[in-house]
C-alpha atoms as a PDB file:
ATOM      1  CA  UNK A   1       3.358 169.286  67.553  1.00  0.00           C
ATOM      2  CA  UNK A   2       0.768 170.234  64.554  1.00  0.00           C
ATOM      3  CA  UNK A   3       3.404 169.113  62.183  1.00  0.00           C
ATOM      4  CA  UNK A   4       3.197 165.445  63.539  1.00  0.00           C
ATOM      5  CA  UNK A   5      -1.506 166.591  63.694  1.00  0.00           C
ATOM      6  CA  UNK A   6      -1.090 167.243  59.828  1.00  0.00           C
ATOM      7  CA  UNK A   7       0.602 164.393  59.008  1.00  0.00           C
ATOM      8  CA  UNK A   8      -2.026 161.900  60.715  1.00  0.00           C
ATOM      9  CA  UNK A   9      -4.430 164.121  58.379  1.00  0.00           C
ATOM     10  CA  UNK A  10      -2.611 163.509  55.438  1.00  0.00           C
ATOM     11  CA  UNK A  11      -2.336 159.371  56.103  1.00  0.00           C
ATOM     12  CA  UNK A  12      -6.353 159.486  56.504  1.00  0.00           C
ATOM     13  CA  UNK A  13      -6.853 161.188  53.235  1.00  0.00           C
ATOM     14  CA  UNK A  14      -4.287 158.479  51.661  1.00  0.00           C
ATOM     15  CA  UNK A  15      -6.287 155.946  53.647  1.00  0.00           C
ATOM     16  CA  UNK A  16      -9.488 157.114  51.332  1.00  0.00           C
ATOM     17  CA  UNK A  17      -8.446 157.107  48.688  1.00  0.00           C
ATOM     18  CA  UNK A  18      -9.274 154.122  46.527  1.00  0.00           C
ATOM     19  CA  UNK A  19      -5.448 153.649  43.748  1.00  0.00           C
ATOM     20  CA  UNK A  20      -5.557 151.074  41.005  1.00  0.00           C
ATOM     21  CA  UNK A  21      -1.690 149.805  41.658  1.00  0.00           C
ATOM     22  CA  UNK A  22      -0.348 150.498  38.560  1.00  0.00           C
ATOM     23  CA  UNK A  23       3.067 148.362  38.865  1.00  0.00           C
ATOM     24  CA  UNK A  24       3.587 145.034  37.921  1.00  0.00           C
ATOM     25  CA  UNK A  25       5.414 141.488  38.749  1.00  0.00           C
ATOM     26  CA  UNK A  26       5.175 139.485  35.832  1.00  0.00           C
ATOM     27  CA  UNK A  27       7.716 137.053  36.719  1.00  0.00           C
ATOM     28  CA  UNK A  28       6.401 136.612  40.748  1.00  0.00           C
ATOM     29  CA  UNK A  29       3.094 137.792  39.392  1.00  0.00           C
ATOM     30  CA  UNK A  30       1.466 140.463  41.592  1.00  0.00           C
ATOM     31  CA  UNK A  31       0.814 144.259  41.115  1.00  0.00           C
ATOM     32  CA  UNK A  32       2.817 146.950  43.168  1.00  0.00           C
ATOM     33  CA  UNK A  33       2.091 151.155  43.839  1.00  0.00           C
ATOM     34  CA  UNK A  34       4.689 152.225  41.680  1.00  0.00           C
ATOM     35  CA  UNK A  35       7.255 154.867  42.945  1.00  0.00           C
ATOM     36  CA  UNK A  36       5.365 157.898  40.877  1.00  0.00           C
ATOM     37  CA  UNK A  37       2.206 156.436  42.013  1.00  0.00           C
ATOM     38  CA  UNK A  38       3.233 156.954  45.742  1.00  0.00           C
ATOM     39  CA  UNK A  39       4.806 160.363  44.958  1.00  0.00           C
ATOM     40  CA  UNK A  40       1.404 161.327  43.536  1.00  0.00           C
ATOM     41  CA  UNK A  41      -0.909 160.234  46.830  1.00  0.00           C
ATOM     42  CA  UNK A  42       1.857 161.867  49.010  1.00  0.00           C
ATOM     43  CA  UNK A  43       1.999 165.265  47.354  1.00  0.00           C
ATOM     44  CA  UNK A  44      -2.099 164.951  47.073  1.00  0.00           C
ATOM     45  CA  UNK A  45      -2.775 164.215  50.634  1.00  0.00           C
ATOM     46  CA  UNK A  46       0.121 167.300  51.835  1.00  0.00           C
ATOM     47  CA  UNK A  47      -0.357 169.940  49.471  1.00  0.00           C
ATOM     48  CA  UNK A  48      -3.862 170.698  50.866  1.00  0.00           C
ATOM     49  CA  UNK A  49      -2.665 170.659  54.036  1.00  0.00           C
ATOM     50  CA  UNK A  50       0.683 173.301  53.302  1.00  0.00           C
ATOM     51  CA  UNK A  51       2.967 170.178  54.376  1.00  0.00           C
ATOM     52  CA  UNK A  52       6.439 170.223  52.907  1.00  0.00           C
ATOM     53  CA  UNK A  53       8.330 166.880  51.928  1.00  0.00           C
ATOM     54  CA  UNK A  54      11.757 167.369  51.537  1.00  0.00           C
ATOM     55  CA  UNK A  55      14.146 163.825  50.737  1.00  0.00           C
ATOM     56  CA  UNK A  56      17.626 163.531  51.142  1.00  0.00           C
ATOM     57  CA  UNK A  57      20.155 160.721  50.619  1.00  0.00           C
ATOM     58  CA  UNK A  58      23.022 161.120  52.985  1.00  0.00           C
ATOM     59  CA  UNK A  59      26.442 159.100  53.529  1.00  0.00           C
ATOM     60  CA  UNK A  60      28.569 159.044  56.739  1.00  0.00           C
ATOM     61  CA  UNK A  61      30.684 156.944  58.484  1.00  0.00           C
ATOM     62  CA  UNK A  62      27.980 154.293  58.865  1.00  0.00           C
ATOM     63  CA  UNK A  63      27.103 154.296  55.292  1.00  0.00           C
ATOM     64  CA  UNK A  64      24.228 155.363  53.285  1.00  0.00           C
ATOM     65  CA  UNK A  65      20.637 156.859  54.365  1.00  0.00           C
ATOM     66  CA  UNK A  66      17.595 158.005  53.542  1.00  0.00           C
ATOM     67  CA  UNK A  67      16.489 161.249  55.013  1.00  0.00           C
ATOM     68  CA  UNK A  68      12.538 162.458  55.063  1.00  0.00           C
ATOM     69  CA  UNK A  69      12.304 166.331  56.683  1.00  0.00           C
ATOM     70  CA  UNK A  70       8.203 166.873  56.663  1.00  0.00           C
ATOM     71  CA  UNK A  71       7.750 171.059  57.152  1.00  0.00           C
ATOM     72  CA  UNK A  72       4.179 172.535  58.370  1.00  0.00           C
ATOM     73  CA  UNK A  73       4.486 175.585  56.350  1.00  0.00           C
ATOM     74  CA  UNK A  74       2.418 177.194  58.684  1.00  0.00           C
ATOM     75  CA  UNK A  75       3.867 176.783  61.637  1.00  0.00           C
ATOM     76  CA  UNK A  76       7.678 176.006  60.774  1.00  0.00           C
ATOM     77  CA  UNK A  77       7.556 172.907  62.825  1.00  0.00           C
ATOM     78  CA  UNK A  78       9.237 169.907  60.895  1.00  0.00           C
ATOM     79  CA  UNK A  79       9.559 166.037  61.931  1.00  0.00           C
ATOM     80  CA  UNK A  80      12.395 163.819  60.650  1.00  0.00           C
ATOM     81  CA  UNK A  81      12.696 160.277  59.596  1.00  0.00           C
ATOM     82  CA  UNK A  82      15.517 158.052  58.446  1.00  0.00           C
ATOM     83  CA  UNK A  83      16.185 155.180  56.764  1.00  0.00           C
ATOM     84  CA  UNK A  84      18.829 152.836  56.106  1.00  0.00           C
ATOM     85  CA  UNK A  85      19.622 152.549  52.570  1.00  0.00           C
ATOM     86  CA  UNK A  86      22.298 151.161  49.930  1.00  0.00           C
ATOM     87  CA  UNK A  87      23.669 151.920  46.324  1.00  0.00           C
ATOM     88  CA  UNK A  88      22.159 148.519  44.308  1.00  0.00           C
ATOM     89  CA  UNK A  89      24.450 146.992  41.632  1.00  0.00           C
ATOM     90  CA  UNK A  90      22.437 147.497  38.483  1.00  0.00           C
ATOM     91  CA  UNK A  91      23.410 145.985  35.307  1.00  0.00           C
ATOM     92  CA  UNK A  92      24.489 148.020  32.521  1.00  0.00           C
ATOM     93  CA  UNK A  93      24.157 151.371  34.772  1.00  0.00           C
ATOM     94  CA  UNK A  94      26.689 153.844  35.710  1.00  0.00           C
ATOM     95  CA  UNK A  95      26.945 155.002  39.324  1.00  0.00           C
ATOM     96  CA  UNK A  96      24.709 158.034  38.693  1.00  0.00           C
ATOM     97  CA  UNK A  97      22.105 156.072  37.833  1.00  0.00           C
ATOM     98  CA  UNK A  98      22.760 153.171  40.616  1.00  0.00           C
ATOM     99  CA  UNK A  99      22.750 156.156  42.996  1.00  0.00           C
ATOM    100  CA  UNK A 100      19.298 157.582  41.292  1.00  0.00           C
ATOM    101  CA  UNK A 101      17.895 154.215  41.938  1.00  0.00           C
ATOM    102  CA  UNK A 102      18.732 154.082  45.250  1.00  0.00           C
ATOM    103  CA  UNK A 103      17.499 157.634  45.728  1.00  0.00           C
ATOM    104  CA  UNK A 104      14.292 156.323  44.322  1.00  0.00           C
ATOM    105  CA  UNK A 105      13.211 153.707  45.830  1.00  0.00           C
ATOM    106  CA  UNK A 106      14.584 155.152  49.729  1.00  0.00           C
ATOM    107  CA  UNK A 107      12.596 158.218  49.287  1.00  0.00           C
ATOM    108  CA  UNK A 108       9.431 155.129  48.364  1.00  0.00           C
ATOM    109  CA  UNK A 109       9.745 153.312  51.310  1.00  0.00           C
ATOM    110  CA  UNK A 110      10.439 156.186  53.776  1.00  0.00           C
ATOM    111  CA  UNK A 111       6.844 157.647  52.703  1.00  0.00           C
ATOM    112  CA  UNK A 112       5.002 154.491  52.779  1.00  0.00           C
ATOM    113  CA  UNK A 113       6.676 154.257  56.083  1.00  0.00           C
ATOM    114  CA  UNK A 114       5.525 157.607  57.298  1.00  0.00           C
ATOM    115  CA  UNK A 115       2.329 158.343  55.695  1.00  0.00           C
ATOM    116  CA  UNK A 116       0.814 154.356  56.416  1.00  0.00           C
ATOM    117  CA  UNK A 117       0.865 153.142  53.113  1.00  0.00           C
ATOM    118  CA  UNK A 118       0.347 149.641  52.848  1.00  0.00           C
ATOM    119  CA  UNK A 119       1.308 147.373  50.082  1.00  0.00           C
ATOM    120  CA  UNK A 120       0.178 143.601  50.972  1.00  0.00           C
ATOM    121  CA  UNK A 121       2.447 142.119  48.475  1.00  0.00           C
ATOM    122  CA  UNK A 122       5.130 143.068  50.130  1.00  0.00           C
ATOM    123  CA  UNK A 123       4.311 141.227  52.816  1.00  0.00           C
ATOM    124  CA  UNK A 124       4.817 137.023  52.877  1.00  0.00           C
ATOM    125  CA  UNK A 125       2.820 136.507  55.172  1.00  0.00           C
ATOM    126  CA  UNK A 126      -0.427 137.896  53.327  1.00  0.00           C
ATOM    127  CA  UNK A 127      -2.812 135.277  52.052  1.00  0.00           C
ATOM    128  CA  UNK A 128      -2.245 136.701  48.717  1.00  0.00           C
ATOM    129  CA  UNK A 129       1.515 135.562  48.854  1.00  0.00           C
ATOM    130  CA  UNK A 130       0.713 132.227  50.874  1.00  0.00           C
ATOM    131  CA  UNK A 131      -0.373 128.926  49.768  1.00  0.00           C
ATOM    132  CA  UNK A 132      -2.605 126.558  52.041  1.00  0.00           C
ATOM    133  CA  UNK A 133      -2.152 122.806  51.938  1.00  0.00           C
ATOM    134  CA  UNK A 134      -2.597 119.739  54.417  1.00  0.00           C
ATOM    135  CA  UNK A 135       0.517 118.180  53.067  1.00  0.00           C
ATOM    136  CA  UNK A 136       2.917 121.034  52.767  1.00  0.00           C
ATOM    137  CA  UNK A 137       3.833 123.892  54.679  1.00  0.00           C
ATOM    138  CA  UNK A 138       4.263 127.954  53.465  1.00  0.00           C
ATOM    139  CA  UNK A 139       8.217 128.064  52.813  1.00  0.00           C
ATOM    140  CA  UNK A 140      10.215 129.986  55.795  1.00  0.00           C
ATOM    141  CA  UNK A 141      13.678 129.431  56.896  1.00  0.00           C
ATOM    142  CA  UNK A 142      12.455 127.713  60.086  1.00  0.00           C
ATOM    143  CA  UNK A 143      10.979 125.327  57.651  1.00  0.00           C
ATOM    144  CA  UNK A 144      13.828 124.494  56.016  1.00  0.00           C
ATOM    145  CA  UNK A 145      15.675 124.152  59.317  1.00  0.00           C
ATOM    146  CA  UNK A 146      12.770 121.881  60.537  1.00  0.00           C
ATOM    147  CA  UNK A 147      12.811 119.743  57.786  1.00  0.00           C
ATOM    148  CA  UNK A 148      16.323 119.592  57.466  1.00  0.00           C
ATOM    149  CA  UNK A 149      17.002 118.455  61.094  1.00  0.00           C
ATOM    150  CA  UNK A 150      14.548 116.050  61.521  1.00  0.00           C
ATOM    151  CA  UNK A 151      15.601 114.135  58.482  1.00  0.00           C
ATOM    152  CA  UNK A 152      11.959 114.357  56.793  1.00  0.00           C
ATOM    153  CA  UNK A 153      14.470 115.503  53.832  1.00  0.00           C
ATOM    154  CA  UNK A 154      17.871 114.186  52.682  1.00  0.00           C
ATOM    155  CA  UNK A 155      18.319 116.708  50.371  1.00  0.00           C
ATOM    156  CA  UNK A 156      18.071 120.148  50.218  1.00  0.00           C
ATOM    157  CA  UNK A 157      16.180 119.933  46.731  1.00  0.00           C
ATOM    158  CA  UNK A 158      13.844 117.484  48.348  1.00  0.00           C
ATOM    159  CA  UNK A 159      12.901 120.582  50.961  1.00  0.00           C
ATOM    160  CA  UNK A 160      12.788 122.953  48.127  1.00  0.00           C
ATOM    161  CA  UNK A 161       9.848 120.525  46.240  1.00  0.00           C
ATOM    162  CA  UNK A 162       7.922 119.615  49.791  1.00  0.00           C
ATOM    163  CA  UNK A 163       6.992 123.454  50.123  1.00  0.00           C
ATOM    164  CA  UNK A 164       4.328 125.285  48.643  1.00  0.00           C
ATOM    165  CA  UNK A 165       5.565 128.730  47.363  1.00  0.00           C
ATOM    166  CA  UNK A 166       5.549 131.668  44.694  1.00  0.00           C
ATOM    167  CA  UNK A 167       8.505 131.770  42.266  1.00  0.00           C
ATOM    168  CA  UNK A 168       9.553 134.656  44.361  1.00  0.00           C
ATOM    169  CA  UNK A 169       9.642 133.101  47.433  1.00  0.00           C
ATOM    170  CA  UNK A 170      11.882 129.799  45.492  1.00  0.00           C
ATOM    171  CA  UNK A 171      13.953 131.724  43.800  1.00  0.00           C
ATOM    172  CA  UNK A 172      14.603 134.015  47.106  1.00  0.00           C
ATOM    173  CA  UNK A 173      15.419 130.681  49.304  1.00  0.00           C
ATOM    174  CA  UNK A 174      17.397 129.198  46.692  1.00  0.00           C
ATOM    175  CA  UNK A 175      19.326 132.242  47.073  1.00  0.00           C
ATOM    176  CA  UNK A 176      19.716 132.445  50.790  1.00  0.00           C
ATOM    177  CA  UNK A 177      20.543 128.633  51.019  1.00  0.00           C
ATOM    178  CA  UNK A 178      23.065 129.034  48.460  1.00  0.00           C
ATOM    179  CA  UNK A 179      24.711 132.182  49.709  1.00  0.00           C
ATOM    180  CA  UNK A 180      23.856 133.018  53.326  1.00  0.00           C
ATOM    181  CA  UNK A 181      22.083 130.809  55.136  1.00  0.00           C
ATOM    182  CA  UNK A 182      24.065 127.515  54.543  1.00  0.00           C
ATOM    183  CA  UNK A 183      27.754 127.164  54.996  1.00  0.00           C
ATOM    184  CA  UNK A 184      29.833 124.606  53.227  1.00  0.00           C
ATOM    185  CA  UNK A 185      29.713 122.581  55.872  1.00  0.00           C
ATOM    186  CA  UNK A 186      26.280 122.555  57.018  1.00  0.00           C
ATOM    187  CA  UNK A 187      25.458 121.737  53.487  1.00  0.00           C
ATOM    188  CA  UNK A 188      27.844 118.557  53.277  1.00  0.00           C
ATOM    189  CA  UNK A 189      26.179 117.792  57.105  1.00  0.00           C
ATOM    190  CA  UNK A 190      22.405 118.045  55.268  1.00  0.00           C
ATOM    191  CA  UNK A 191      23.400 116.029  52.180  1.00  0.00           C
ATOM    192  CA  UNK A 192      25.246 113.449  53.805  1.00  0.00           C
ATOM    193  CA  UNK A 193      22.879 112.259  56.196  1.00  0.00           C
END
């Protein structure tokens, strides 16, 4: 299909081209490729080439995606991608602008996703976003289990300050230990060793 030709053109002129990320973490402290900044290399690398993006946010029965329809004007060939997506509760926003959020950041992800763009601090396992030590490990959940079960912890806090980690990483375990991970009862079965 030359649609699917063009678009492997279009991720090696992305490829080349050397971005400043112009987004940043101050509280997990890292830089990001904003959303405009992706919408910018996307409509660079495609325009050249007469390829068409066109984004939709859908709902049906099984709830909310993203939709990406990429057009060879050309040729009238077109390839599809989806995405699963949500609406985000956002503080001191009405639903429009929930919904514009979501419409935002789905339509992101889906072209990173489809034109190979790579953002390394997105990813934990980066040596950017891990920390190397003899006496403590990089925090994952199998960790925690690990430490946990064989009793090299007798608290859940004590796990928490054995780990090496970004405040990203800490806050995001506190907040699956708290909410998802843990049940009430495997947390009185930790603490009560």
């Amino acid at each position: 299909m030359e649609v699917l030709k063009k678009i492997n053109q279009a991720i090696e002129i992305i490829k080349k081209t050397k971005l400043k990320k112009e987004g940043r973490n101050s509280y997990s402290n890292y830089d990001y490729f904003t959303p405009d900044q992706i919408d910018i290399l996307v409509y660079s690398a495609c325009n050249p080439l007469n390829l068409h993006n066109k984004f939709d946010l859908i709902r049906n029965e099984f709830g909310i995606y993203g939709k990406l329809t990429v057009t060879d004007l050309d040729t009238n060939t077109f390839a599809e991608y989806f995405m699963a997506s949500d609406i985000p509760s956002i503080k001191a926003t009405n639903i429009s602008q929930q919904l514009g959020g979501s419409m935002t950041y789905t339509k992101r992800y889906l072209f990173m996703n489809v034109y190979s763009i790579t953002d390394h601090n997105l990813d934990f396992d980066t040596s950017s976003n891990t920390a190397v030590s003899d006496q403590k490990k990089t925090l994952t959940v199998k960790h925690f289990n690990h430490y946990m079960k064989e009793g090299t912890a007798d608290t859940i806090q004590q796990v928490l300050d054995n780990m090496v980690m970004t405040k990203q990483q800490r806050t995001s375990l506190e907040t699956l230990v708290s909410d998802q991970i843990m049940s009430q009862e495997i947390k009185t079965e930790y603490t009560t060793k």
